[in-house]
Protein backbone atom coordinates (compact mmCIF):
# COMPACT_ATOMS: atom_id res chain seq x y z
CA UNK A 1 -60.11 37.17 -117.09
CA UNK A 2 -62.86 39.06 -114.95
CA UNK A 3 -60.96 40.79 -112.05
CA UNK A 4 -62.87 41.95 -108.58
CA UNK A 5 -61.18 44.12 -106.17
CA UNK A 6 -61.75 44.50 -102.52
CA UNK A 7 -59.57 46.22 -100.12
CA UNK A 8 -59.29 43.12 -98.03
CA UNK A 9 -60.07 39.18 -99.05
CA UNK A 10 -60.08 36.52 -96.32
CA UNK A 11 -59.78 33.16 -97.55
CA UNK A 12 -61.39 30.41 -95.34
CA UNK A 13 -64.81 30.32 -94.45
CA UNK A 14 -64.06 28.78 -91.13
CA UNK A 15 -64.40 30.20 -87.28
CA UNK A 16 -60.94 31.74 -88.25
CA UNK A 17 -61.55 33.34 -91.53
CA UNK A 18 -64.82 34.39 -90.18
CA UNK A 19 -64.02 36.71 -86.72
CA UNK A 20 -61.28 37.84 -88.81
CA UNK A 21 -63.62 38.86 -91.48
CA UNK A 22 -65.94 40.52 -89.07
CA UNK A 23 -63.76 42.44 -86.99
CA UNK A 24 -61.96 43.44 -90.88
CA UNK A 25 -65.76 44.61 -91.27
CA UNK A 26 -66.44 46.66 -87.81
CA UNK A 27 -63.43 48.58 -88.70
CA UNK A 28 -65.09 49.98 -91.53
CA UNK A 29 -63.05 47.86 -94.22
CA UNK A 30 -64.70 46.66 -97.72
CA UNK A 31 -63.80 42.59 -96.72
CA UNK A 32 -64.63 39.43 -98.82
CA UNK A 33 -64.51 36.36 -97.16
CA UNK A 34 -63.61 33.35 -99.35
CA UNK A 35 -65.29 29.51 -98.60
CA UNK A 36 -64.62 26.67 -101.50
CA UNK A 37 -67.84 24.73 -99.93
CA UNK A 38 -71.34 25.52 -99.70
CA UNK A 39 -72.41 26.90 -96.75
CA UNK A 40 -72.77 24.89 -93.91
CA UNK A 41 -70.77 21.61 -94.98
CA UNK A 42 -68.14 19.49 -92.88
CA UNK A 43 -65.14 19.14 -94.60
CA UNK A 44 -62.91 21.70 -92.77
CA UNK A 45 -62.15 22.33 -89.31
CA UNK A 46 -65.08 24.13 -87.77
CA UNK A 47 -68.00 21.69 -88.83
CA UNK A 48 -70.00 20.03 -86.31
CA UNK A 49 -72.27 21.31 -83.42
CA UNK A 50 -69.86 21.32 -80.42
CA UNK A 51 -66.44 22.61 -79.59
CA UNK A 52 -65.16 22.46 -75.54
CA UNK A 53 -64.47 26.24 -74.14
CA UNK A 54 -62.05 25.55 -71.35
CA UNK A 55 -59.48 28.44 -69.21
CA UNK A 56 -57.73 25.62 -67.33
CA UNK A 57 -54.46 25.07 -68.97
CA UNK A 58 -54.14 28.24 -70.62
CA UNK A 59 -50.78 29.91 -69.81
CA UNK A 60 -52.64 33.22 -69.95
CA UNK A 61 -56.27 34.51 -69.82
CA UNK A 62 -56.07 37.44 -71.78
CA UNK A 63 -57.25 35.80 -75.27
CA UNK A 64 -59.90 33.60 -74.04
CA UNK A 65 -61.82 36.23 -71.65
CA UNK A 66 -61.79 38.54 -74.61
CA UNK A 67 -63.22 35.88 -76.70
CA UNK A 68 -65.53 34.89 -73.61
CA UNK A 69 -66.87 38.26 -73.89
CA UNK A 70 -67.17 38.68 -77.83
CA UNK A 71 -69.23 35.11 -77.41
CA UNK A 72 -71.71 36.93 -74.66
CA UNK A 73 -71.93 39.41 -76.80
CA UNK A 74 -72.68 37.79 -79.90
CA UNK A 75 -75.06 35.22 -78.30
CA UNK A 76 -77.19 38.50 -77.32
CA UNK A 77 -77.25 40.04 -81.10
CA UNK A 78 -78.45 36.90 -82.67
CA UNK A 79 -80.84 35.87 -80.01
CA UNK A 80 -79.78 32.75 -79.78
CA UNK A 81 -77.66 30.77 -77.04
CA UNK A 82 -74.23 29.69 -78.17
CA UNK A 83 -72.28 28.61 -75.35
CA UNK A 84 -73.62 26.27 -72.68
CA UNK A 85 -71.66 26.38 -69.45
CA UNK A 86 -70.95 22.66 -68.12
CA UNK A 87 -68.03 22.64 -66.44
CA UNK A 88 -64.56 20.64 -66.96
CA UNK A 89 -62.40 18.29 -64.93
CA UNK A 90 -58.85 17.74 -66.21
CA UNK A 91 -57.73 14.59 -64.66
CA UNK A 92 -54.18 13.52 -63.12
CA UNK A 93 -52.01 12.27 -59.48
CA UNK A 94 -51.84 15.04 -56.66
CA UNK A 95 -49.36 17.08 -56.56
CA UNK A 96 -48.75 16.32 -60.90
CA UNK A 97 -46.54 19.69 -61.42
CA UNK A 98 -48.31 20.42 -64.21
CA UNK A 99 -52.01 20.53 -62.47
CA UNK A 100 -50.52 22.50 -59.66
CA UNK A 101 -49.14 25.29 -62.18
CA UNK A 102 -52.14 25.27 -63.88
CA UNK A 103 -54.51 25.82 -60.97
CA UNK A 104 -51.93 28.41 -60.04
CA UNK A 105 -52.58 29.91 -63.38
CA UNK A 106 -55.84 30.13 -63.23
CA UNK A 107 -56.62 31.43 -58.95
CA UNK A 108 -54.27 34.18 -59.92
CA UNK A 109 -56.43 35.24 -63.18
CA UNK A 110 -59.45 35.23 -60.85
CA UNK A 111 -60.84 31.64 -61.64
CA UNK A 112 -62.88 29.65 -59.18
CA UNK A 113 -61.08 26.15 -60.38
CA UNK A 114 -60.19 23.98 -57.40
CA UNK A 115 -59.29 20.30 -57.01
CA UNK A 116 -61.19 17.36 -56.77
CA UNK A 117 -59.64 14.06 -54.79
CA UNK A 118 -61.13 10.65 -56.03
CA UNK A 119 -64.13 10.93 -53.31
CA UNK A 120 -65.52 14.13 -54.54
CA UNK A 121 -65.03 12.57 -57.96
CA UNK A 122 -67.09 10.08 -57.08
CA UNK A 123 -69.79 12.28 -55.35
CA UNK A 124 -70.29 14.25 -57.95
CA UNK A 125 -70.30 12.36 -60.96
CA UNK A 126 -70.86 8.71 -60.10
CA UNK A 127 -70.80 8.15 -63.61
CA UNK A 128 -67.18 8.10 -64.30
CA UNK A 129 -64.61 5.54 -62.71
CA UNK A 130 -61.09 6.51 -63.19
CA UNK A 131 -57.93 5.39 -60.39
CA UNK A 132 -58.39 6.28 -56.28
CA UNK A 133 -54.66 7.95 -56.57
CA UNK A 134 -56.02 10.22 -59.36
CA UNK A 135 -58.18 13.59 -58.64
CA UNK A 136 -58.85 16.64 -61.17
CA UNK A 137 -58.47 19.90 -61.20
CA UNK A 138 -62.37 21.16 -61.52
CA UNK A 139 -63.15 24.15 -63.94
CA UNK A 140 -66.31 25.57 -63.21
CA UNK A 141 -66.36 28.08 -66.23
CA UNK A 142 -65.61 25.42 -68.69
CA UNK A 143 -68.07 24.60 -71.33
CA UNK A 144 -69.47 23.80 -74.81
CA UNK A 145 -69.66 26.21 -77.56
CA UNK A 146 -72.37 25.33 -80.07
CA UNK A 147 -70.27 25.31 -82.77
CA UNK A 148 -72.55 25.26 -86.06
CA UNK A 149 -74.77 27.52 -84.49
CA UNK A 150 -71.77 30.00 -83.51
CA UNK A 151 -70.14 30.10 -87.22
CA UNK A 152 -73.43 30.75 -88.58
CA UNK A 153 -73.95 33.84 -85.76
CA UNK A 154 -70.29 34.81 -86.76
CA UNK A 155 -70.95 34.94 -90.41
CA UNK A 156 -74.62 36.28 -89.92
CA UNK A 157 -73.01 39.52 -88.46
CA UNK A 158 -70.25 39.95 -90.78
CA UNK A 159 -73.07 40.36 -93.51
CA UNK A 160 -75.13 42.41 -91.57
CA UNK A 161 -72.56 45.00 -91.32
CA UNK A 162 -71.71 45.25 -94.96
CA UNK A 163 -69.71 41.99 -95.22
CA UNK A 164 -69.65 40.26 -98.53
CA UNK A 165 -69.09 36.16 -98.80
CA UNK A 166 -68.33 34.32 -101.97
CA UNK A 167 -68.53 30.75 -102.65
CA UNK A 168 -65.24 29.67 -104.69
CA UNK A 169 -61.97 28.28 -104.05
CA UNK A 170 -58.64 29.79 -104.31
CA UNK A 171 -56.45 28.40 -106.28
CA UNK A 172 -53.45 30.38 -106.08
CA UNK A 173 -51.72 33.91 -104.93
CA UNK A 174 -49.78 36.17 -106.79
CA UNK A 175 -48.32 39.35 -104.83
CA UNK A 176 -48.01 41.59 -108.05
CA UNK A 177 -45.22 44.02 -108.28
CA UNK A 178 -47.72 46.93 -108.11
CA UNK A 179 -48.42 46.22 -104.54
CA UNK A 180 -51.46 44.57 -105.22
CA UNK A 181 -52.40 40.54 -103.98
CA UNK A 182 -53.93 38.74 -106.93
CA UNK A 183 -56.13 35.83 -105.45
CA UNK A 184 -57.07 32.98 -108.72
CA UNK A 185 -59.98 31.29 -108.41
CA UNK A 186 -60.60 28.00 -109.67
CA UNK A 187 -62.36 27.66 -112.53
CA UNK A 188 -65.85 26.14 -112.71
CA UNK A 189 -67.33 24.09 -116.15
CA UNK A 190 -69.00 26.79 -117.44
CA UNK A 191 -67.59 29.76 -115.36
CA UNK A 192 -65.55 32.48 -116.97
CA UNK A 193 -61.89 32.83 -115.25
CA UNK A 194 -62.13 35.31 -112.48
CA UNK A 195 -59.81 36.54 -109.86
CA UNK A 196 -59.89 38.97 -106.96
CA UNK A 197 -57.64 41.91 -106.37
CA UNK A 198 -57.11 43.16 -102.73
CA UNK A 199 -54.75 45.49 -100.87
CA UNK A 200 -54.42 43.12 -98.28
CA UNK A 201 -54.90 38.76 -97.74
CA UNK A 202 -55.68 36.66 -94.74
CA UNK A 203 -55.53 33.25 -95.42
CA UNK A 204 -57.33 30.88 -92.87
CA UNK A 205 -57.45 27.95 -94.77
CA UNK A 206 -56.81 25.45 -92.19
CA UNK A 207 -55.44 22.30 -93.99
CA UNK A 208 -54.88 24.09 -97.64
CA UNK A 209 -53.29 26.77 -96.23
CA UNK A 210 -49.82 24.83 -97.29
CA UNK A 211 -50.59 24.65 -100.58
CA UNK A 212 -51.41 28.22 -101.28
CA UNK A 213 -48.46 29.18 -99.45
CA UNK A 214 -45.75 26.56 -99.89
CA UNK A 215 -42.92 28.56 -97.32
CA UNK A 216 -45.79 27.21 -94.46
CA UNK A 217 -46.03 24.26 -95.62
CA UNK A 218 -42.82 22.21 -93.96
CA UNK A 219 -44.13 23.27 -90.80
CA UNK A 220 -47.87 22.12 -91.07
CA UNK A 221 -49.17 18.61 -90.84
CA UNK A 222 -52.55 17.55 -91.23
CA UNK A 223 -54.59 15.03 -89.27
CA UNK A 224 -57.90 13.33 -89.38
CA UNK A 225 -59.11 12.84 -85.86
CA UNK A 226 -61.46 10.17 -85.35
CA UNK A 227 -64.60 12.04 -83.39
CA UNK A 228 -66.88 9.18 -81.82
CA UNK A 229 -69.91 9.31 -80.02
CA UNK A 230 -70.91 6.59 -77.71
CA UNK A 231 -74.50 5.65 -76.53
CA UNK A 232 -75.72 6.84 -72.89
CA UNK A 233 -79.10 4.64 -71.75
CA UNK A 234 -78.84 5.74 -67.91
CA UNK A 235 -79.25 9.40 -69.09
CA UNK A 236 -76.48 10.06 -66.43
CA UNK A 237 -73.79 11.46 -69.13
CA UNK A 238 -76.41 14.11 -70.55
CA UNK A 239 -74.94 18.29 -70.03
CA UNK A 240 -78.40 19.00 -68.65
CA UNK A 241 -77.76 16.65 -65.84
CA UNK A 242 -74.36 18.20 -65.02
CA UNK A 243 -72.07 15.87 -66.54
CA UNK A 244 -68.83 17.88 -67.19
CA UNK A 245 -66.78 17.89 -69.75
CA UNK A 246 -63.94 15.57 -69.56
CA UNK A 247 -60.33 16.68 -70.56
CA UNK A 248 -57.56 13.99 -70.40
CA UNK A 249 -55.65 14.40 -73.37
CA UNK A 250 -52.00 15.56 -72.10
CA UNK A 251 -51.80 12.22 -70.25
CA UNK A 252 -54.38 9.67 -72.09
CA UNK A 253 -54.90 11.39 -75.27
CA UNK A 254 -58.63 11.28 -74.59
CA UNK A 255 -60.85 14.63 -73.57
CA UNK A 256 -64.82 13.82 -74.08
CA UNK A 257 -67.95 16.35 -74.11
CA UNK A 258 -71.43 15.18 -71.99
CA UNK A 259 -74.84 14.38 -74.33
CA UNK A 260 -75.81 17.75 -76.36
CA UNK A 261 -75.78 17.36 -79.99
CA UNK A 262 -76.95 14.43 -80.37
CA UNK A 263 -79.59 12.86 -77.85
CA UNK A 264 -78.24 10.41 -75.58
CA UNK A 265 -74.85 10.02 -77.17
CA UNK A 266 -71.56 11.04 -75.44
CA UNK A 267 -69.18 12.85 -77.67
CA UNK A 268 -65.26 10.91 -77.18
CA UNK A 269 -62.40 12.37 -79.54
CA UNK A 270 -58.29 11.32 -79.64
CA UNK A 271 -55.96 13.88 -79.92
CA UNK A 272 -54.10 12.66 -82.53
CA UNK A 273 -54.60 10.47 -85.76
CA UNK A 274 -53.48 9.50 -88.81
CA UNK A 275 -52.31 11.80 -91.38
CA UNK A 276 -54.69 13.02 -94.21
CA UNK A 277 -55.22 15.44 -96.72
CA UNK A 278 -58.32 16.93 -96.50
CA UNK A 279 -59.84 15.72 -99.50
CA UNK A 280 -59.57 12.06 -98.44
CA UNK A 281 -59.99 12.57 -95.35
CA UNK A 282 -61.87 9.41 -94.74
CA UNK A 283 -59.52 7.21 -96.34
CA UNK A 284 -56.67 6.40 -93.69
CA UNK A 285 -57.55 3.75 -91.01
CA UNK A 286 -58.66 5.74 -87.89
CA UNK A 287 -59.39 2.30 -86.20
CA UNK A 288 -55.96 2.27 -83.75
CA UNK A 289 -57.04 5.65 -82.89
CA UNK A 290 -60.84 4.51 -82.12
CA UNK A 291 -59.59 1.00 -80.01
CA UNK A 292 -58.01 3.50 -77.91
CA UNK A 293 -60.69 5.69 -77.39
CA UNK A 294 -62.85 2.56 -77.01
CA UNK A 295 -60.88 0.91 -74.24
CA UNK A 296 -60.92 4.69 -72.42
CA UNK A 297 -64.86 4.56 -72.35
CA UNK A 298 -64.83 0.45 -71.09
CA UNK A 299 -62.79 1.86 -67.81
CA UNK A 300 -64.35 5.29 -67.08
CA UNK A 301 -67.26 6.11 -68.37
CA UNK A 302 -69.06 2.67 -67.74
CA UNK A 303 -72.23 4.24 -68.03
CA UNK A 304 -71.93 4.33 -71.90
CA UNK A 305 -72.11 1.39 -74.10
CA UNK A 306 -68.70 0.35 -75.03
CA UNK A 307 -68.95 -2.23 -77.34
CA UNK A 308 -68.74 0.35 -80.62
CA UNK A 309 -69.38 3.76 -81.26
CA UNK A 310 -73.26 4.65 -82.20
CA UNK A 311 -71.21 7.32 -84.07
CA UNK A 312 -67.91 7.82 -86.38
CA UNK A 313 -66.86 11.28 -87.45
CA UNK A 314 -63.81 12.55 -88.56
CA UNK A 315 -62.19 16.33 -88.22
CA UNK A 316 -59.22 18.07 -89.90
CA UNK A 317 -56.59 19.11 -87.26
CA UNK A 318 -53.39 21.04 -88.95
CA UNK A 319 -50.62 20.60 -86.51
CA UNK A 320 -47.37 22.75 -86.12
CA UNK A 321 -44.67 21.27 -84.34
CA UNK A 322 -44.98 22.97 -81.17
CA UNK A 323 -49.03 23.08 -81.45
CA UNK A 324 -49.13 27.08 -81.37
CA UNK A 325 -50.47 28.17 -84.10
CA UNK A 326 -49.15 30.85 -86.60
CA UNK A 327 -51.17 34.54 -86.35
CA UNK A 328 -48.49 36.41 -88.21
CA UNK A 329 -48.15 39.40 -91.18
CA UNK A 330 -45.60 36.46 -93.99
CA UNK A 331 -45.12 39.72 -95.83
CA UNK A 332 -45.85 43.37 -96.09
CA UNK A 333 -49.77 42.45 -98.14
CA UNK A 334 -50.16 38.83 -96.48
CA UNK A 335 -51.22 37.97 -93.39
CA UNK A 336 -51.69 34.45 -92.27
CA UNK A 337 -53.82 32.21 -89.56
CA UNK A 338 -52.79 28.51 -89.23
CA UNK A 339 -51.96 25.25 -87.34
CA UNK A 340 -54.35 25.74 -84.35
CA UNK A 341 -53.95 22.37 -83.35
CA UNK A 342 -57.44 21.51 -82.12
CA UNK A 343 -57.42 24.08 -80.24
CA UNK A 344 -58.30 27.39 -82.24
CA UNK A 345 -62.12 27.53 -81.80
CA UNK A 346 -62.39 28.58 -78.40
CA UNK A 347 -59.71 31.82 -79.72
CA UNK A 348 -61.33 32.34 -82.73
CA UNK A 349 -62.94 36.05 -81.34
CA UNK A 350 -59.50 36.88 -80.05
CA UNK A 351 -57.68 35.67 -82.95
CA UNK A 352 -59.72 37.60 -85.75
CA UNK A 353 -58.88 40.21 -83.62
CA UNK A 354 -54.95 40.06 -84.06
CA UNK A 355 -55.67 39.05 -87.60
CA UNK A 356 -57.36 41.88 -88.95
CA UNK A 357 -54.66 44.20 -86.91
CA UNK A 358 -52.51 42.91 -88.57
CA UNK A 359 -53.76 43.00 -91.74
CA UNK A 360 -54.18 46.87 -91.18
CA UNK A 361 -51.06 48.14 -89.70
CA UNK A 362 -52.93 48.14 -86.25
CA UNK A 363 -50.69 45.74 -84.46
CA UNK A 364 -49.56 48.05 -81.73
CA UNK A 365 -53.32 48.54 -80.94
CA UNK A 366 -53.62 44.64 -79.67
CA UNK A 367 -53.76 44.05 -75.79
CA UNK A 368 -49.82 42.57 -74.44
CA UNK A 369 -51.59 39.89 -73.13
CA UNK A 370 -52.07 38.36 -76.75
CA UNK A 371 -48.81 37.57 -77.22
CA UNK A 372 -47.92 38.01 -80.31
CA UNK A 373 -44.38 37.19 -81.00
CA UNK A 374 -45.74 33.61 -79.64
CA UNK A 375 -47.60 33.12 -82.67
CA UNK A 376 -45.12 34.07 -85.21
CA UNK A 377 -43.77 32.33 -88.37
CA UNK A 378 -40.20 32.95 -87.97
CA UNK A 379 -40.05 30.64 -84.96
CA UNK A 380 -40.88 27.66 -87.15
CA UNK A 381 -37.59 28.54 -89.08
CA UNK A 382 -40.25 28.42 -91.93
CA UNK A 383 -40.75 32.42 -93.18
């Protein structure tokens, strides 16, 4: 067996494994980041060209204006723009408890969000029809992160400063009694056996990271969300018109992103679907899921053509119970980044962060505002 040793391997070629890989790399560490696939491909969690940046309903601001920042930042190194501010209404009743904490939330952190009754719904985006007793709280710094484009920036960078990134696919890890993490690699027809040798892991393997580490894997469930796109004639759903993004999901399920990747068609996900392993991703029957989503775009958004999708995706969500995910060091040589819960993209600059701190003993160095215990395994009753 060929062995190659690196003082730190990330496994998971995602927007995870990738920040986490770069910030391993601006800290001066010799980091190989680990992706089964080629390079781009769509069978993980971070394919596709758009991902919704939202503050409202965050219970702190702390991760996301960090991120916010390493985005700006980023989006001025590679020259090209990566985020594309829309805005974002998140519907409900006046006076819903939940809305009023949130816009609480997010006036004390500085944010200009304010509410919206059904009038100035109407107003401003006579597109979308929803009940006269139901407003939305209106975020103004919501948006769309380009989210092929930003992986590719991410990964771009990590390179540039010294980064390595290996196509091949972990098959399992063995923390050897002389302190060292043995990653296996699949074998290839063809290939001599070869593994990697590392002071220190991060696995970000989104829906395999069970199976490399089984003690996670009660805790994790994995999802295939149906991702459908809808057709938009009138032009009046399009994010250069000013069409916001639409987030619904904690009472309807539904949240929905204007025309951007693909001309004239209106991006409409679930939050939820069957479960799947990602290899067969495609197999379970995401049609439940899709009438659902379909009967949401009949009643408000009768601007779109509602008879079918133009469109049917699919994306891998892996679920913990609580939807938090787990940023956490499972042992003194392995740290871990899972069950993000549809939600981890937006994070992804401030989660490398904690990640790689991790991963180097630097935990005290990360900002309170993080949160850390939040994230940890041991509340799963897991590790």
């Amino acid at each position: 067996m060929k062995h190659r040793s690196v003082s730190v391997c990330v496994i998971g070629g995602g927007i995870i494994g990738s920040w986490a890989a770069l910030h391993l790399a601006e800290a001066g560490v010799d980091a190989l980041l680990l992706e089964q696939f080629p390079l781009p491909h769509t069978r993980g969690s971070s394919q596709g060209a758009s991902r919704a940046f939202r503050y409202f309903g965050e219970e702190t601001m702390d991760r996301l204006d960090y991120s916010m920042e390493r985005w700006r930042a980023l989006e001025h190194a590679c020259g090209e723009p990566l985020f594309l501010r829309t805005g974002l209404v998140n519907f409900g009743p006046p006076g819903d408890p939940w809305l009023e904490r949130h816009l609480a939330i997010a006036r004390a952190a500085g944010k200009d969000c304010e509410w919206l009754d059904a009038a100035a719904i109407r107003q401003r985006f006579p597109a979308m029809h929803y009940p006269e007793d139901w407003g939305a709280a209106w975020d103004p710094e919501g948006g769309i992160l380009l989210a092929q484009r930003c992986l590719a920036a991410t990964q771009d960078r990590f390179r540039a400063i010294g980064g390595a990134v290996l196509q091949a696919c972990a098959s399992a890890i063995d923390a050897a009694a002389d302190g060292a993490v043995t990653v296996s690699l699949r074998e290839d027809a063809g290939q001599a056996e070869i593994a990697i040798k590392c002071e220190q892991l991060v696995v970000c393997a989104g829906p395999w990271t069970g199976r490399l580490l089984p003690t996670l894997r009660p805790a994790l469930k994995t999802l295939a969300i149906p991702v459908t796109y809808w057709r938009d004639a009138s032009g009046e759903c399009d994010a250069a018109r000013g069409f916001p993004i639409i987030y619904n999901a904690r009472l309807t399920g539904i949240y929905a992103l204007p025309a951007c990747e693909y001309p004239g068609l209106v991006k409409v996900l679930y939050h939820g679907g069957p479960e799947a392993e990602p290899e067969t991703r495609d197999v379970p029957d995401r049609a439940p899921w899709e009438r659902r989503v379909g009967a949401y775009v009949r009643e408000h958004l009768p601007a779109l053509d509602g008879h079918q999708p133009a469109i049917r995706e699919a994306c891998m969500y892996t679920m913990t119970p609580d939807n938090d995910p787990v940023i956490d060091r499972l042992s003194e040589r392995v740290t871990v980044g899972c069950g993000f819960s549809g939600s981890g993209f937006k994070h992804s600059p401030a989660t490398g962060h904690m990640l790689a701190a991790l991963a180097l003993g630097r935990e005290a160095e990360l900002p309170a505002g993080f949160q850390r215990a939040r994230y940890a395994a041991r509340r799963l009753a897991v590790a």
